[in-house]
Protein backbone atom coordinates (compact mmCIF):
# COMPACT_ATOMS: atom_id res chain seq x y z
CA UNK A 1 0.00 0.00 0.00
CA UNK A 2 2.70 2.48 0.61
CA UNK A 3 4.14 2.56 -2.75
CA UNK A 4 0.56 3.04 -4.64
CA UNK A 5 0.34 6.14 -1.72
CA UNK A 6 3.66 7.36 -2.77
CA UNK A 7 3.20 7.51 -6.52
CA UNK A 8 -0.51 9.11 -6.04
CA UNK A 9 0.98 11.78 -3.83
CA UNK A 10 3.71 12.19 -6.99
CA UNK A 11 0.72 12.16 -9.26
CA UNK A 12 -1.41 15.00 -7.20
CA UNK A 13 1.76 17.46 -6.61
CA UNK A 14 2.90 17.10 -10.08
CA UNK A 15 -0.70 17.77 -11.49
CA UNK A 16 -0.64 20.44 -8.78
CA UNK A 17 2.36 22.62 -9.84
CA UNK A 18 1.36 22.65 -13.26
CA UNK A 19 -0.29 25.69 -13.24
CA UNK A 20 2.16 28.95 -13.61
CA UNK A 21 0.76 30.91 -10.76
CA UNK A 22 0.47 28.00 -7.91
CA UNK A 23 1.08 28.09 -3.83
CA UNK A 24 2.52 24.46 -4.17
CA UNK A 25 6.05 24.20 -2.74
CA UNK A 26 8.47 23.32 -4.81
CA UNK A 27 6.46 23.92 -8.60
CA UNK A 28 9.14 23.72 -10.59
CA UNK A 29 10.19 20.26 -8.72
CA UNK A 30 6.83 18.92 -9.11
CA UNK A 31 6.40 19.83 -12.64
CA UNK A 32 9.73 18.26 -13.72
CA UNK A 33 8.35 15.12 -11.78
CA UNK A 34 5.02 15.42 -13.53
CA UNK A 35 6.70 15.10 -17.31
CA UNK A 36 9.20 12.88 -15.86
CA UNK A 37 6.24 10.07 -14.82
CA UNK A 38 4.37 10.79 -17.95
CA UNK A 39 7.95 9.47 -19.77
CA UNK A 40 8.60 6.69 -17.79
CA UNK A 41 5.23 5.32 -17.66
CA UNK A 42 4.47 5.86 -21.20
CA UNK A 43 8.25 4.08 -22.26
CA UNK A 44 7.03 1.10 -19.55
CA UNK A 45 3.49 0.91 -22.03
CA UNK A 46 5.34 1.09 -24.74
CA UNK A 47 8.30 -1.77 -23.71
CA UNK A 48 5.24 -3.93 -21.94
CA UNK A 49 2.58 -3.54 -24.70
CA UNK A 50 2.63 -7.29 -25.66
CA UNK A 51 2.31 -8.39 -22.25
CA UNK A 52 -0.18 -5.78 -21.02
CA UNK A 53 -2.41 -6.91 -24.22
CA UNK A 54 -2.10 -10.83 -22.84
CA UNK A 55 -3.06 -10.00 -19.50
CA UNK A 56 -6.36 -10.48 -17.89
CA UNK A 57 -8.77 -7.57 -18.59
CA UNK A 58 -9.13 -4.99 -21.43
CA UNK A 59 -6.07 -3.85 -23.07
CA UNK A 60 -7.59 -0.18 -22.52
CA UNK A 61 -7.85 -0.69 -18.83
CA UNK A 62 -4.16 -2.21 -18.54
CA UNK A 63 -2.52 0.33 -20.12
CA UNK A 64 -4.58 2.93 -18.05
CA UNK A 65 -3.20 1.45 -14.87
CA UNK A 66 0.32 0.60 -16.24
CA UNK A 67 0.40 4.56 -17.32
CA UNK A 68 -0.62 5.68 -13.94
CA UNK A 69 0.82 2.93 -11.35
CA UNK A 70 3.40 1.89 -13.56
CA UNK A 71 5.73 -1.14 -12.25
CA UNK A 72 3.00 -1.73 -9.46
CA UNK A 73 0.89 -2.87 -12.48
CA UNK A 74 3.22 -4.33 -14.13
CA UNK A 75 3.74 -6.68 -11.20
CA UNK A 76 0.68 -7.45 -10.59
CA UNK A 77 -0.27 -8.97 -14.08
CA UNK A 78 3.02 -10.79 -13.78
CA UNK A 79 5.41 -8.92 -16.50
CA UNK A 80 8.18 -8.46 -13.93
CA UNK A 81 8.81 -9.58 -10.66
């Protein structure tokens, strides 16, 4: 549970900072994090895809929660360990 927290809490101060004129501490921080989860998560759809299109469930809803969890999901439908 506390790495799904973790990467929500990324998710919400990333999304957060993106506006220009924000109180969140440490905008610029957050919005470099933001961009760099939308890369890694879109490179880990994009390396996975074959994998995430096997597994269980709709191909729509697996790369969905490989984009936003990432390796978490990944895990869970058994493409790493």
């Amino acid at each position: 549970m506390g790495h799904e927290l973790l990467i929500a809490a990324m998710w919400v101060w990333g999304l957060a900072s993106l506006p220009e004129q924000t109180p969140v501490p440490l905008a610029n921080l957050g919005r470099a994090l933001f961009w760099l989860m939308i890369f890694a998560h879109g490179v880990e759809v994009f390396a996975y895809y074959d994998v995430i299109r096997e597994a269980p469930g709709s191909t729509a809803s697996n790369v969905a929660r490989t984009f936003l969890w990432g390796s978490i999901h990944l895990r869970e439908i058994g493409a790493i360990s």
